[in-house]
Protein backbone atom coordinates (compact mmCIF):
# COMPACT_ATOMS: atom_id res chain seq x y z
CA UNK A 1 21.41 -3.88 -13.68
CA UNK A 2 20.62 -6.94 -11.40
CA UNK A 3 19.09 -7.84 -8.32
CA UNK A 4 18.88 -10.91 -5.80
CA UNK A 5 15.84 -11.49 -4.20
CA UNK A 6 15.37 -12.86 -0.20
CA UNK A 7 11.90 -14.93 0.94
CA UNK A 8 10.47 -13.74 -1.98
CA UNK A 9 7.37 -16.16 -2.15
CA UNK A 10 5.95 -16.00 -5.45
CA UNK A 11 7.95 -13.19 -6.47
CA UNK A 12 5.07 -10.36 -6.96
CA UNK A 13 6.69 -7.36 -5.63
CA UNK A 14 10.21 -7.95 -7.36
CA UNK A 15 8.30 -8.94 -10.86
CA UNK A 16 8.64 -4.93 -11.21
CA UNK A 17 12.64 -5.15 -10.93
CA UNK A 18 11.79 -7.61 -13.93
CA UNK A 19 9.32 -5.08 -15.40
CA UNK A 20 12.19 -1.99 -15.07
CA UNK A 21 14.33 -4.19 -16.83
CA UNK A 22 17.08 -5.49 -14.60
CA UNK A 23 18.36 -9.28 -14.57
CA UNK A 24 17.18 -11.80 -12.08
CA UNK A 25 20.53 -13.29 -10.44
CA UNK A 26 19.20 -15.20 -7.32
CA UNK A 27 15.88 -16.05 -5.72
CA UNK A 28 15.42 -17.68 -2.06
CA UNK A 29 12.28 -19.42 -0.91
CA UNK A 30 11.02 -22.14 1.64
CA UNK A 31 7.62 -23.52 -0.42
CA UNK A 32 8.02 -25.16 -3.72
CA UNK A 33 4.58 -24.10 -5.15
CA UNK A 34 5.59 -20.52 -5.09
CA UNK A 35 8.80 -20.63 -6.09
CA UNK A 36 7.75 -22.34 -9.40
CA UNK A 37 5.46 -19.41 -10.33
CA UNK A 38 8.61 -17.62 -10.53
CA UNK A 39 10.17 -20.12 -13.24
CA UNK A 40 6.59 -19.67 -15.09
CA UNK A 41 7.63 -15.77 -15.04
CA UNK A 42 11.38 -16.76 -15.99
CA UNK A 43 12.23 -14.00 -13.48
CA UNK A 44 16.10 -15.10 -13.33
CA UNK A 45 18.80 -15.29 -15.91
CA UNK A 46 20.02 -18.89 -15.04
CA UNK A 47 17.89 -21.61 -14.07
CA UNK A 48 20.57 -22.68 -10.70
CA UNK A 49 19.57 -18.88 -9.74
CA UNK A 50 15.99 -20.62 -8.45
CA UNK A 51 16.71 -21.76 -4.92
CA UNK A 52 14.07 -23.90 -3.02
CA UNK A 53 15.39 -23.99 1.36
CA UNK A 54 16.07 -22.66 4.46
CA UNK A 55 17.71 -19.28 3.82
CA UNK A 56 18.90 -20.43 7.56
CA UNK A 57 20.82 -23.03 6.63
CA UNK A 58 24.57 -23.11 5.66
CA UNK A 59 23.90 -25.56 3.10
CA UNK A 60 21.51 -22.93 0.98
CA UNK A 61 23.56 -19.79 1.77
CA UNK A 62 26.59 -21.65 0.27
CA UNK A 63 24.50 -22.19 -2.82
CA UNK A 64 23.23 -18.64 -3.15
CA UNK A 65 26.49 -17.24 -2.93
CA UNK A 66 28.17 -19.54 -5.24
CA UNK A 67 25.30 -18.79 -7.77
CA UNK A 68 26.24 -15.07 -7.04
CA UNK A 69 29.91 -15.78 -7.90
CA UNK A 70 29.14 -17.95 -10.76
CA UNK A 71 26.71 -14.66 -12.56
CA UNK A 72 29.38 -12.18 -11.59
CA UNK A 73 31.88 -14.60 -14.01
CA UNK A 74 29.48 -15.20 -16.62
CA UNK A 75 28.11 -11.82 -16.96
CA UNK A 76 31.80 -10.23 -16.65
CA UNK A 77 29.99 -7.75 -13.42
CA UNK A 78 31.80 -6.63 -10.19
CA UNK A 79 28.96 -6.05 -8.06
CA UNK A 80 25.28 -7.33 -7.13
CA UNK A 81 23.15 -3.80 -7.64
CA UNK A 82 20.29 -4.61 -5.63
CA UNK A 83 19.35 -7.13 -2.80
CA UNK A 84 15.53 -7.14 -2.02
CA UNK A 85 14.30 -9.00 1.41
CA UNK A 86 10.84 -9.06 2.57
CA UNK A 87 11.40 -11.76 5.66
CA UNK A 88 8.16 -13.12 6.59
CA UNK A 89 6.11 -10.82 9.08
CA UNK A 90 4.16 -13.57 11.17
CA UNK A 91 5.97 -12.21 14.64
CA UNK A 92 5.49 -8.62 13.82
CA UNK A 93 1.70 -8.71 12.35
CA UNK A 94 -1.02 -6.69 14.03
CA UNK A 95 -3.64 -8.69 12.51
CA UNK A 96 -1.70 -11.84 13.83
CA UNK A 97 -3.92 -12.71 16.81
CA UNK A 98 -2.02 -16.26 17.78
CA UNK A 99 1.20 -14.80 18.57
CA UNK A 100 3.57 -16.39 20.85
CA UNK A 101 7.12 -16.81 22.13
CA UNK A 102 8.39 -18.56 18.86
CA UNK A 103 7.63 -15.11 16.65
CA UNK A 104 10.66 -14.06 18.16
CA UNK A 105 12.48 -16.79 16.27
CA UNK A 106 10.36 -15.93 12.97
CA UNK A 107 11.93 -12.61 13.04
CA UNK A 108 15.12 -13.37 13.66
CA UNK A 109 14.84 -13.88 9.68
CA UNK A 110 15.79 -10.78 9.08
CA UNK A 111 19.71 -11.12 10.94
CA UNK A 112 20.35 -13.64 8.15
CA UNK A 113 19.02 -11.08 5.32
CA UNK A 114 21.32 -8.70 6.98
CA UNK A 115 24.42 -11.02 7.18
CA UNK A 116 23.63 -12.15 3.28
CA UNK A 117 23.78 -8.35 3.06
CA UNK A 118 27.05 -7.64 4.49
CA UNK A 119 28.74 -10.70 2.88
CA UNK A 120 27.62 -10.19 -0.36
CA UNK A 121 27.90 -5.95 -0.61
CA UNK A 122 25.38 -4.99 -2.83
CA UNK A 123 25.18 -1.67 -4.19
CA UNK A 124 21.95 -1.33 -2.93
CA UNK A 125 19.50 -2.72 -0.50
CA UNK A 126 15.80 -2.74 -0.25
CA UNK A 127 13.78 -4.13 2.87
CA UNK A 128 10.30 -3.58 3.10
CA UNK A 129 8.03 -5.24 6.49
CA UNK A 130 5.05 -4.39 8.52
CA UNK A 131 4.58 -1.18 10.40
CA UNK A 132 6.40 -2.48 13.67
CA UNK A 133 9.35 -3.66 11.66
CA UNK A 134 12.24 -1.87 12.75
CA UNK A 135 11.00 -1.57 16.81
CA UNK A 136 9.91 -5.03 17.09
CA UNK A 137 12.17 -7.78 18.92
CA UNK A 138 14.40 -10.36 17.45
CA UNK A 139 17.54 -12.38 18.16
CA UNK A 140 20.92 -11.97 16.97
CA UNK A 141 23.25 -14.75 17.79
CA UNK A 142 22.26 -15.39 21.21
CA UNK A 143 21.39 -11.70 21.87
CA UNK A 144 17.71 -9.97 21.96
CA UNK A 145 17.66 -6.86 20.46
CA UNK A 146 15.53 -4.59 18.14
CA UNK A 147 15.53 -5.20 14.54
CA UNK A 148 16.69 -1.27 14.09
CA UNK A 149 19.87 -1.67 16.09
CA UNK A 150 20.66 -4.79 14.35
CA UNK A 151 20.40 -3.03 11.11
CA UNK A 152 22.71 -0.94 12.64
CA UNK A 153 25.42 -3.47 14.09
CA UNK A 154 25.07 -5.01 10.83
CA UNK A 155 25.44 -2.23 8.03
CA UNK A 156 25.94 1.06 9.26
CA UNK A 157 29.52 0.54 8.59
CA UNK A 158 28.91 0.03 5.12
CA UNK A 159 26.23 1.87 4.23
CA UNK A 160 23.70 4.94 4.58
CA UNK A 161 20.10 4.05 4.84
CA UNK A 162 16.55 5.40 5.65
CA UNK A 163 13.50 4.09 6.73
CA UNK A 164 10.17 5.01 5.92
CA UNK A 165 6.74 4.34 7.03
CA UNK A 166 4.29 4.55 4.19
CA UNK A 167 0.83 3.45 3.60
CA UNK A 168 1.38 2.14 -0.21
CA UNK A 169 -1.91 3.70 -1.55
CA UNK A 170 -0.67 7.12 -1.83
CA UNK A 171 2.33 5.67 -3.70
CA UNK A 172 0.69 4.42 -6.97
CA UNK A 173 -0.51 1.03 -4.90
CA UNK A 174 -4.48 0.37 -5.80
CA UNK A 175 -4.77 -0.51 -2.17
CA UNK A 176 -4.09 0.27 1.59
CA UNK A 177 -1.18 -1.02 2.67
CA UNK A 178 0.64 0.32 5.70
CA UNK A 179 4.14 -0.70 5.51
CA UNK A 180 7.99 0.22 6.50
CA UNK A 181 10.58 0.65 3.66
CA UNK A 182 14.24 0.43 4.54
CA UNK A 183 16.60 1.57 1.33
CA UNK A 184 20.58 2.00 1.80
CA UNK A 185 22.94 2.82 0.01
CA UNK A 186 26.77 1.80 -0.17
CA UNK A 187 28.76 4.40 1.31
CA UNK A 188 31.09 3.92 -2.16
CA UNK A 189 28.39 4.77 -4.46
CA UNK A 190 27.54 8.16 -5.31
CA UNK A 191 23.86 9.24 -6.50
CA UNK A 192 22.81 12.77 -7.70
CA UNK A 193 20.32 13.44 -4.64
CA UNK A 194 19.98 11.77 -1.27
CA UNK A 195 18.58 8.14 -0.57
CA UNK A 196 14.98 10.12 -0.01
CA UNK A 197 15.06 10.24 -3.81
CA UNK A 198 14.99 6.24 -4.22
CA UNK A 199 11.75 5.69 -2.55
CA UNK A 200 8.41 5.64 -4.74
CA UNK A 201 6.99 9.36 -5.63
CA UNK A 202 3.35 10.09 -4.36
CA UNK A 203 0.24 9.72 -6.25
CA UNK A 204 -3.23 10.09 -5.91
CA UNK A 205 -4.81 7.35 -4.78
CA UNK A 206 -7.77 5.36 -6.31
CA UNK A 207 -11.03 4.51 -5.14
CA UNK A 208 -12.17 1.04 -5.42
CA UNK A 209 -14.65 1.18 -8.31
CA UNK A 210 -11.91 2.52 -10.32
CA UNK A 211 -10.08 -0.29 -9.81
CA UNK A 212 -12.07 -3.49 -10.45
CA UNK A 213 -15.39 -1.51 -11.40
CA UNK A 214 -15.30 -2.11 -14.41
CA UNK A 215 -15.22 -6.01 -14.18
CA UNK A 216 -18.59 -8.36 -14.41
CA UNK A 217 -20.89 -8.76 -11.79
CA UNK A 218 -20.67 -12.41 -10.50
CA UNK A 219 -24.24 -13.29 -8.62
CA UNK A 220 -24.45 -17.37 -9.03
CA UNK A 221 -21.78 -19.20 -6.59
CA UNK A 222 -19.09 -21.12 -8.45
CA UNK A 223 -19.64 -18.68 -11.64
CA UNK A 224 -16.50 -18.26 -13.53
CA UNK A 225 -16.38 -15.39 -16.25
CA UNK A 226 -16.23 -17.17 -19.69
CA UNK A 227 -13.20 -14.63 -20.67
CA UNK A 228 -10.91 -14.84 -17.17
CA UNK A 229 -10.74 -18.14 -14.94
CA UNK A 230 -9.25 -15.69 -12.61
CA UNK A 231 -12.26 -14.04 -12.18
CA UNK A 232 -14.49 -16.40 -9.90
CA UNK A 233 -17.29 -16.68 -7.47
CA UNK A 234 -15.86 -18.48 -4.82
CA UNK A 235 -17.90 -21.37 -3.38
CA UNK A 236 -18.48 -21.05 -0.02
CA UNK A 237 -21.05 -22.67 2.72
CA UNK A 238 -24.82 -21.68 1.77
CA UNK A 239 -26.16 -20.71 4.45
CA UNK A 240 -23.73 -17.87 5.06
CA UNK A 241 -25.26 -16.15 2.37
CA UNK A 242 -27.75 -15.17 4.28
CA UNK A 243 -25.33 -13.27 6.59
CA UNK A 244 -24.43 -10.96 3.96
CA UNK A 245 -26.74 -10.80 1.30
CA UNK A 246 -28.37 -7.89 2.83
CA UNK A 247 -25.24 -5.56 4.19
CA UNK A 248 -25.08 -2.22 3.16
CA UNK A 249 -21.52 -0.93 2.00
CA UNK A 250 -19.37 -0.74 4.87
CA UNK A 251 -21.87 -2.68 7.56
CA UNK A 252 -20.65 -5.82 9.07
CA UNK A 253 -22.65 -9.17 9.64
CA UNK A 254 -21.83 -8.40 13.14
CA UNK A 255 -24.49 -5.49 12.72
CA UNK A 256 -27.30 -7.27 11.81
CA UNK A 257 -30.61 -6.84 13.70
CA UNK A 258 -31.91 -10.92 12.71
CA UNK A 259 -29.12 -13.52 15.20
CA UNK A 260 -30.13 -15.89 12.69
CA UNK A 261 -28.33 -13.25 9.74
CA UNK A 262 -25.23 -12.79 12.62
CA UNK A 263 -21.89 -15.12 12.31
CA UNK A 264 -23.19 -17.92 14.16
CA UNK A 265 -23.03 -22.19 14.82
CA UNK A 266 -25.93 -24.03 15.64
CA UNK A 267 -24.64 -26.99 18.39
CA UNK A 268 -27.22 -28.98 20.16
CA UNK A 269 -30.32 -26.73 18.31
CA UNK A 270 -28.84 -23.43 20.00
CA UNK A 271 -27.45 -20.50 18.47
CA UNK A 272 -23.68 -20.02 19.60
CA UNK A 273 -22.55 -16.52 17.87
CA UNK A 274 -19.61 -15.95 16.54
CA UNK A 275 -16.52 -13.87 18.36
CA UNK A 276 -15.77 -10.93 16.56
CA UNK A 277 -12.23 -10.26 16.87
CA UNK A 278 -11.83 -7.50 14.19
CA UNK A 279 -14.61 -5.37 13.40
CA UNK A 280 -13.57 -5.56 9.35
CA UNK A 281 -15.20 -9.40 9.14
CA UNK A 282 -17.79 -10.20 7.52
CA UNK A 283 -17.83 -6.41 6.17
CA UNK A 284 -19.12 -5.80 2.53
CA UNK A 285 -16.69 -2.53 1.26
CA UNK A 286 -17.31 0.54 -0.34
CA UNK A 287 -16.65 1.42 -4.20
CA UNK A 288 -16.05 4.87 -3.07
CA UNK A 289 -13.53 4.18 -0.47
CA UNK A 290 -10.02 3.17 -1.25
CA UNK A 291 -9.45 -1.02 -1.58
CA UNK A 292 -8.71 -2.40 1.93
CA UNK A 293 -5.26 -4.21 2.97
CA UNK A 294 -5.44 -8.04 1.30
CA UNK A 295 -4.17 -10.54 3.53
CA UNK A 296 -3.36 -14.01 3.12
CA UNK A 297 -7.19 -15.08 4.37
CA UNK A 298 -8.51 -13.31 1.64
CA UNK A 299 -10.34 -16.74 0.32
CA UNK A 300 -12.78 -16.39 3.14
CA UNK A 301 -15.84 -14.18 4.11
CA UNK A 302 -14.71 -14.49 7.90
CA UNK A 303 -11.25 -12.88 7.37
CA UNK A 304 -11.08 -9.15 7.15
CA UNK A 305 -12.61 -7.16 4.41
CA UNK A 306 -12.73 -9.55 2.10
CA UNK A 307 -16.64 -8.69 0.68
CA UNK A 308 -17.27 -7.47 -2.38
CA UNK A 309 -19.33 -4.23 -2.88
CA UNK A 310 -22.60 -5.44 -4.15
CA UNK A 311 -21.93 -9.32 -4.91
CA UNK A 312 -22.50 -12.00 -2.26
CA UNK A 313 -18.76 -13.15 -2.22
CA UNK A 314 -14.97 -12.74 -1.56
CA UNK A 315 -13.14 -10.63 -4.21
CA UNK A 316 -11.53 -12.53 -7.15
CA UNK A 317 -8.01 -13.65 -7.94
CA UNK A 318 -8.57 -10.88 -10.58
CA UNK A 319 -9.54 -7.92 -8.83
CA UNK A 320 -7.22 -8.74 -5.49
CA UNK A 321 -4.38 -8.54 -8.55
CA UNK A 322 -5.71 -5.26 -9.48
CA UNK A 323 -5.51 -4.15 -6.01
CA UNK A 324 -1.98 -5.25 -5.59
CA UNK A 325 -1.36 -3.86 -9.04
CA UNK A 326 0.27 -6.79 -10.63
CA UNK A 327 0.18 -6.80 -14.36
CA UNK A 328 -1.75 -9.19 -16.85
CA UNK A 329 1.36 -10.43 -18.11
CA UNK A 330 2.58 -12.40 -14.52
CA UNK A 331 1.64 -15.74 -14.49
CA UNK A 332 0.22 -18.11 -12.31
CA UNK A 333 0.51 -21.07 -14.16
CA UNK A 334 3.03 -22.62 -16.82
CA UNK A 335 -0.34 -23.10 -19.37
CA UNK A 336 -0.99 -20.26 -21.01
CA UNK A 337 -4.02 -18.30 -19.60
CA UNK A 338 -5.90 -18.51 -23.21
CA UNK A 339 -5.72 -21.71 -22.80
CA UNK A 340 -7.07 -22.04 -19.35
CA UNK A 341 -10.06 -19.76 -20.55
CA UNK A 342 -10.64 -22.36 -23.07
CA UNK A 343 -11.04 -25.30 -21.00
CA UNK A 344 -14.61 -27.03 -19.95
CA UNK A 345 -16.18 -25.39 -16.84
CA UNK A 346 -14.92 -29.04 -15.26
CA UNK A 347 -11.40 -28.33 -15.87
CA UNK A 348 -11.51 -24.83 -14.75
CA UNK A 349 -12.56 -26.33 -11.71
CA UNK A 350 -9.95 -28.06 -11.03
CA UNK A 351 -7.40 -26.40 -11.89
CA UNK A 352 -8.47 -23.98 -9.20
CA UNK A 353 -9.05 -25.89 -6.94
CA UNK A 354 -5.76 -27.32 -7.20
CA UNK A 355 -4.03 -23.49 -7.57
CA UNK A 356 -6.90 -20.80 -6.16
CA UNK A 357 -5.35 -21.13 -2.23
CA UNK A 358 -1.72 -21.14 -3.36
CA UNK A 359 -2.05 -18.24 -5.68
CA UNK A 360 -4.52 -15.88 -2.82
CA UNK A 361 -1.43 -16.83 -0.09
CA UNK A 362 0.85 -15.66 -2.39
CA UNK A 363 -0.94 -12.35 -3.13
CA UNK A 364 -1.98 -11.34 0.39
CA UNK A 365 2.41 -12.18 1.22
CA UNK A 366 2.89 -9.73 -1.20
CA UNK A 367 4.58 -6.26 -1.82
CA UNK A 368 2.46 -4.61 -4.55
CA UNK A 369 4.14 -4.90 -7.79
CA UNK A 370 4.24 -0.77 -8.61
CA UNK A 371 6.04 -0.25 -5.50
CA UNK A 372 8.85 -2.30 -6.16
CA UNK A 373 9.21 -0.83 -10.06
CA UNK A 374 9.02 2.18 -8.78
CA UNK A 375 12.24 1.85 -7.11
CA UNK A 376 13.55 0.03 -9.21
CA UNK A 377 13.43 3.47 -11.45
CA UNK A 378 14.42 5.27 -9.40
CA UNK A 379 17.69 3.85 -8.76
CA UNK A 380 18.54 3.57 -12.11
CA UNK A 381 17.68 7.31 -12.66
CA UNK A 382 19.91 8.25 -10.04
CA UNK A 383 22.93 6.23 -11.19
CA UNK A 384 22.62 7.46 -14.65
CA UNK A 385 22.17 11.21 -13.62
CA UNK A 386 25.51 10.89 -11.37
């Protein structure tokens, strides 16, 4: 089977399409830097299937669906099976506290997914957004609407769908993640069981020690595990330290008795403290509790719940992939990651600092991996029970 995939940053969450086996056809994305971590995970087929633009833009929807065409030829195949868009969520974000009229425009992204839908007639469709998705705002062609009705001026003549809401860590995800799911169906295909069948099957979820509690404590700043350079204490200003160093699990600097030890800038020789917009900053979390949301901040102690446990620092690149459950195997880079644990302590450096914000943007953008392979299997098991 084969799937295109829409906005799909650094390709994370469809990397399990890739995992369940199905061929890469097409990928769409804006940003250059993540779109070549998907060539380093040779997600697609053919290397023209990599497209770097405006998904808005006649220009690039001419190439995707002449790259569509030109796999259907060469691979002898009727029909795109899957279409997978995940159009960015700026506009519909509660944790997006500078919103303004232009979100409006941001998520009028997801009319062109749905056009790209209806012209190209995939078997399936997956969309998966934030928790407001479907009853937030957008334009179509000159006309405000919701996003659900123009799902269904776009599609419901072609196809059956359901939405879902679904936190992802009672799915199989390693982390909280609160998220709508949108699957359809083409009204021509027949499956065994009803589209309810195609979404991911419940699990138990995990606690956060049984996650990442089994990897090394990091205590000096800058300290890089000799076996994994993707296991890091990230540098940060000094005297923050102090702010956290002596936080309980689950207390926020916020709470501290000392101002000195609260979030806090020192203009003119006075003490000017910190707003606290979200009451998750500058919180140390819980081993027993299950790994918060990761967001694209997650590189900072002043974003929410970004504190490790017991250390005095954000999590790693390696544990915030073990929360979003990507495997060892996806790669971040085009050198191999032996070698990268073989370089001097100066070289680790800097490769992260040339990588570390690119590759934390693209994990906090993403859908966790397990989700997506989940569905993937699904969808495969009902086609080949019908």
């Amino acid at each position: 089977m084969n799937y295109v995939s829409l906005f799909s940053s650094a390709g994370v969450g469809c990397y399990g399409f890739k995992e369940a086996d199905y061929i890469g056809v097409a990928s769409v994305e804006l940003i250059e830097r993540r779109l070549n971590i998907q060539k380093y995970n040779n997600k697609l087929k053919y290397d023209d299937g990599y497209i770097l633009g405006d998904i808005t833009t006649d220009e690039v929807k001419e190439r995707l669906f002449s790259v569509i065409n030109k796999f259907k030829k060469a691979e002898d195949v009727s029909d795109i099976d899957v279409i997978v868009f995940t159009a960015p969520c700026q506009g519909m974000s509660v944790a997006n506290h500078k919103k303004n009229d232009g979100t409006i425009e941001k998520n009028s992204l997801v009319v062109e997914a749905l056009e790209i839908v209806k012209h190209v007639k995939p078997r399936f469709f997956i969309s998966e957004n934030v928790r407001a998705f479907m009853n937030t705002k957008c334009i179509d062609h000159n006309q405000p609407k919701k996003i659900k009705e123009a799902f269904e001026d776009w599609l419901s003549d072609e196809y059956d769908y359901q939405t879902k809401v679904l936190n992802f860590k009672d799915y199989g995800a390693n982390s909280s993640r609160t998220r709508t799911l949108v699957i359809g169906v083409r009204k021509d295909i027949s499956i065994k069981n009803n589209i309810e069948s195609l979404f991911p099957s419940q699990e138990k979820s995990k606690n956060l020690y049984e996650v990442i509690g089994d990897l090394p404590s990091l205590q000096e700043m800058g300290e890089i595990s000799d076996k994994d350079i993707y296991h890091e204490f990230r540098s940060y200003r000094k005297d923050m330290r102090n702010w956290i160093h002596d936080l309980k699990p689950g207390q926020s600097a916020f709470e501290n008795d000392d101002p000195l030890k609260r979030p806090h800038r020192v203009i003119e020789g006075k003490i000017v403290p910190n707003v606290q917009k979200n009451g998750d900053k500058y919180t140390r979390q819980q081993w027993e509790k299950v790994a918060p949301c990761i967001h694209t901040r997650n590189d900072i102690l002043a974003s929410q719940n970004t504190i490790h446990p017991v250390d005095d620092r954000v999590f790693s690149i390696r544990e915030l992939m073990r929360m979003m459950n990507i495997p060892t195997s996806f790669k971040w880079s085009d050198i191999p990651e032996n070698e990268l644990n073989r370089m001097t302590m100066e070289e680790k450096k800097k490769f992260l600092k040339k990588n570390e914000i690119n590759i934390r943007q693209s994990i906090g953008e993403a859908v966790p991996t397990v989700i997506m392979y989940k569905i993937a299997k699904n969808i495969k098991e009902e086609l080949n029970n019908e």
